[in-house]
Protein backbone atom coordinates (compact mmCIF):
# COMPACT_ATOMS: atom_id res chain seq x y z
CA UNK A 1 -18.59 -43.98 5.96
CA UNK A 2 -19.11 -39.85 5.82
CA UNK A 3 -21.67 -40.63 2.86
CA UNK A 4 -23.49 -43.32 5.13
CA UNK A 5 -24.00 -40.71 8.46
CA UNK A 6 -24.79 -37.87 6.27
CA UNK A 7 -27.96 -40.10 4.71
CA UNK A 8 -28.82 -40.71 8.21
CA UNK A 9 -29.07 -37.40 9.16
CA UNK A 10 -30.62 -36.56 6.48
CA UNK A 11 -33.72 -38.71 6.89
CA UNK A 12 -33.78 -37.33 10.46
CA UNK A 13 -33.87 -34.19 9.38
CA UNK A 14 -36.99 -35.17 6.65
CA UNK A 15 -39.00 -36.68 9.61
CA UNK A 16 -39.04 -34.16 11.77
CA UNK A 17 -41.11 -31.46 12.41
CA UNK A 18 -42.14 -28.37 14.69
CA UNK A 19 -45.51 -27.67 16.20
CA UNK A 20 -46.81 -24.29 15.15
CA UNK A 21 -48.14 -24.07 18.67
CA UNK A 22 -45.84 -25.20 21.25
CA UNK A 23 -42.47 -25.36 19.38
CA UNK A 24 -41.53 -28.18 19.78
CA UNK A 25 -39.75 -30.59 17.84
CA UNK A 26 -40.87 -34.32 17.06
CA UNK A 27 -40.30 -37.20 14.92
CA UNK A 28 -43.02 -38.52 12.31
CA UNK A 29 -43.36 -41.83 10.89
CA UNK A 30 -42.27 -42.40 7.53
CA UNK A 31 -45.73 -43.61 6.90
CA UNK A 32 -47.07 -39.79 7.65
CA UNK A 33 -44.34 -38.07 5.62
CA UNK A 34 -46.52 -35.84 3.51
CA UNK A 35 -49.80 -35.88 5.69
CA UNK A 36 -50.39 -33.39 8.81
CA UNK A 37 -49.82 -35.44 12.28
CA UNK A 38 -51.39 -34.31 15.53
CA UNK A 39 -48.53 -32.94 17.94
CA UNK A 40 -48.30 -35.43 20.78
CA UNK A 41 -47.08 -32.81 22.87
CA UNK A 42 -50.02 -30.80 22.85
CA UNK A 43 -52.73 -32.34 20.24
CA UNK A 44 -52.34 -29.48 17.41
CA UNK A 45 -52.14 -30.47 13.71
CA UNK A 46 -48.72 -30.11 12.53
CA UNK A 47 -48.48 -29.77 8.86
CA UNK A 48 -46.11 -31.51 6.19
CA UNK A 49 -43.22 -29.44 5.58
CA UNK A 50 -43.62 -26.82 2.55
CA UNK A 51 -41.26 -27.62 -0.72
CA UNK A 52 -40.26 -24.21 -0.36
CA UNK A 53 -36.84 -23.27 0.75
């Protein structure tokens, strides 16, 4: 059961992403993983995460 949250979470975690402008924190589609999204908070492109870590 651990195994099954901890996938959720992790797909969460994969879909979301901060705006470089306003901060704050929203959920993509899966569809628009790896493209940049416009913030709907305040209409800025938010980028795909970097591989980086």
């Amino acid at each position: 059961m651990i195994h099954v949250f901890a996938a959720i979470v992790g797909t969460f975690r994969a879909l979301a992403r901060k705006c470089p402008v306003c901060k704050r924190t929203q959920l993509v589609p899966v569809s628009s993983k790896g493209k940049t999204v416009s913030c709907k908070f305040c209409g800025s492109d938010v980028p795909p995460p970097s591989k980086e870590k």
